[in-house]
Protein backbone atom coordinates (compact mmCIF):
# COMPACT_ATOMS: atom_id res chain seq x y z
CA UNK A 1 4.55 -15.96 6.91
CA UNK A 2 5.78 -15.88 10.50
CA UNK A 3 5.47 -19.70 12.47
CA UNK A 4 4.57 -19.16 16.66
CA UNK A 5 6.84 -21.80 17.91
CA UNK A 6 5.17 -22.58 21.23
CA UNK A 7 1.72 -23.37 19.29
CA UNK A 8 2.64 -24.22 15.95
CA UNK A 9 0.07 -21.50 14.60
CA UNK A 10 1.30 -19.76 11.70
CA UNK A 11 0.64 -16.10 11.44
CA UNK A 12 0.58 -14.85 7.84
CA UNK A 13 1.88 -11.19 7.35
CA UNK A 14 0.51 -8.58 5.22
CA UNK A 15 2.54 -5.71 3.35
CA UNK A 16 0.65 -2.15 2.59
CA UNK A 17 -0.76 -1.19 -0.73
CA UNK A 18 -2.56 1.03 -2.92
CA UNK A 19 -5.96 0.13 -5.27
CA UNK A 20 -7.34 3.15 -7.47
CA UNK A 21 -11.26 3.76 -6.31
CA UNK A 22 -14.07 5.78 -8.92
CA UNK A 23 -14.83 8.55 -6.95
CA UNK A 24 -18.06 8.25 -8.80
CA UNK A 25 -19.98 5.64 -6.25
CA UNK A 26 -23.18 5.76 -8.41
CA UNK A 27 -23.04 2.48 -9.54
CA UNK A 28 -21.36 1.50 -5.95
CA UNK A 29 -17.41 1.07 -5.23
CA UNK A 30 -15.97 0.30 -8.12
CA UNK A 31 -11.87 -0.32 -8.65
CA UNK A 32 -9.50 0.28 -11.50
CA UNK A 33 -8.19 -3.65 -12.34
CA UNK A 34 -5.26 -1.64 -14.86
CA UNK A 35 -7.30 -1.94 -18.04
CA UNK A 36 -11.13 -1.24 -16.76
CA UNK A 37 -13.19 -0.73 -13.37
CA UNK A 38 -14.58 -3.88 -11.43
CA UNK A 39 -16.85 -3.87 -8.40
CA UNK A 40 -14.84 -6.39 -6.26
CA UNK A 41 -11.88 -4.97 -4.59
CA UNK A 42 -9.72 -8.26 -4.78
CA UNK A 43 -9.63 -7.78 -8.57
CA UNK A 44 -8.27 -4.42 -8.36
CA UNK A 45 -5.13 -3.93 -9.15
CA UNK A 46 -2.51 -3.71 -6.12
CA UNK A 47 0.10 -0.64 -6.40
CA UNK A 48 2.72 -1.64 -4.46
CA UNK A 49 4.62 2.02 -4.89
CA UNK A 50 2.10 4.89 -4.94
CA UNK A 51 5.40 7.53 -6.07
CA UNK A 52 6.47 5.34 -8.45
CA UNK A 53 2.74 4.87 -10.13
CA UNK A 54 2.27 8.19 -10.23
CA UNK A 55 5.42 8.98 -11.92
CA UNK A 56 4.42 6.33 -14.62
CA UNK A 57 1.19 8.39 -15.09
CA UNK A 58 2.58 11.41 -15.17
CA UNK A 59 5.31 10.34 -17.60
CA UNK A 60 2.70 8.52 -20.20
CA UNK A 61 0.56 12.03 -20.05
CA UNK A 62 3.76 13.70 -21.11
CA UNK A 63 4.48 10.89 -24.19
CA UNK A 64 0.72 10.53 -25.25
CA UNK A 65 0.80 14.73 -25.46
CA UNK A 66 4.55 14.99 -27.20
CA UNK A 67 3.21 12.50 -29.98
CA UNK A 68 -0.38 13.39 -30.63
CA UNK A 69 -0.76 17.32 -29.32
CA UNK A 70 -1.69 18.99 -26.56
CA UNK A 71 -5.25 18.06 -27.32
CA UNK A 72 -4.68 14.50 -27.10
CA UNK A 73 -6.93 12.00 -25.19
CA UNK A 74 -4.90 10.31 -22.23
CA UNK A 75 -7.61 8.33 -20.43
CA UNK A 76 -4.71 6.53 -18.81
CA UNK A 77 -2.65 10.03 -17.57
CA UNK A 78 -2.39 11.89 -14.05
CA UNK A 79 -4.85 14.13 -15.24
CA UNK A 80 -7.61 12.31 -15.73
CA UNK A 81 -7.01 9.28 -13.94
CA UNK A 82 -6.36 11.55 -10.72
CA UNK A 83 -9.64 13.48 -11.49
CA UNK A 84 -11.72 10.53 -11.84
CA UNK A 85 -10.19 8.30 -9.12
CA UNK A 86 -8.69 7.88 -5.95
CA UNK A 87 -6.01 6.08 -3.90
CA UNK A 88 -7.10 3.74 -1.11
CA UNK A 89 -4.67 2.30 1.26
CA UNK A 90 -5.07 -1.94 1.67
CA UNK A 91 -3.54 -4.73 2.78
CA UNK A 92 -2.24 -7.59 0.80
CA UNK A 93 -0.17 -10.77 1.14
């Protein structure tokens, strides 16, 4: 939070994020909250390091598929999170 001396005001500062959106609007905007998908964006869950997150996906695709097979279901992997969602840039504090 940045203070303006001359008025006193404060002026709070925001840092750039990422929220995962269903590309499937149906049902309206919907976000991934890192367990399920909620309609109200502020419940979302906030990805600070879009590289890093989708490293982590990419690299739980790969253990889910080394343990259980090639046929495996990895709801939470690249694959399938990347097909069924998208990034969206916000704002948070």
């Amino acid at each position: 939070m940045k203070i303006n001396s001359e008025f006193g005001a404060v002026k709070k500062t925001f840092k750039e994020g990422w929220v995962l959106q269903l590309k499937d609007v149906t049902h309206g905007e919907m976000y991934f909250d890192g367990d399920d998908v909620v309609h109200d964006i502020s419940e979302a869950l906030v990805i600070k390091n879009k590289d890093k997150y989708i490293e982590f996906l990419k690299k739980h695709e790969e253990k889910i598929f080394a343990e259980y097979g090639d046929d495996a279901i990895c709801n939470a992997g690249y694959t399938n999170m990347m097909k069924h969602f998208k990034f969206v840039e916000v704002e948070y504090s």
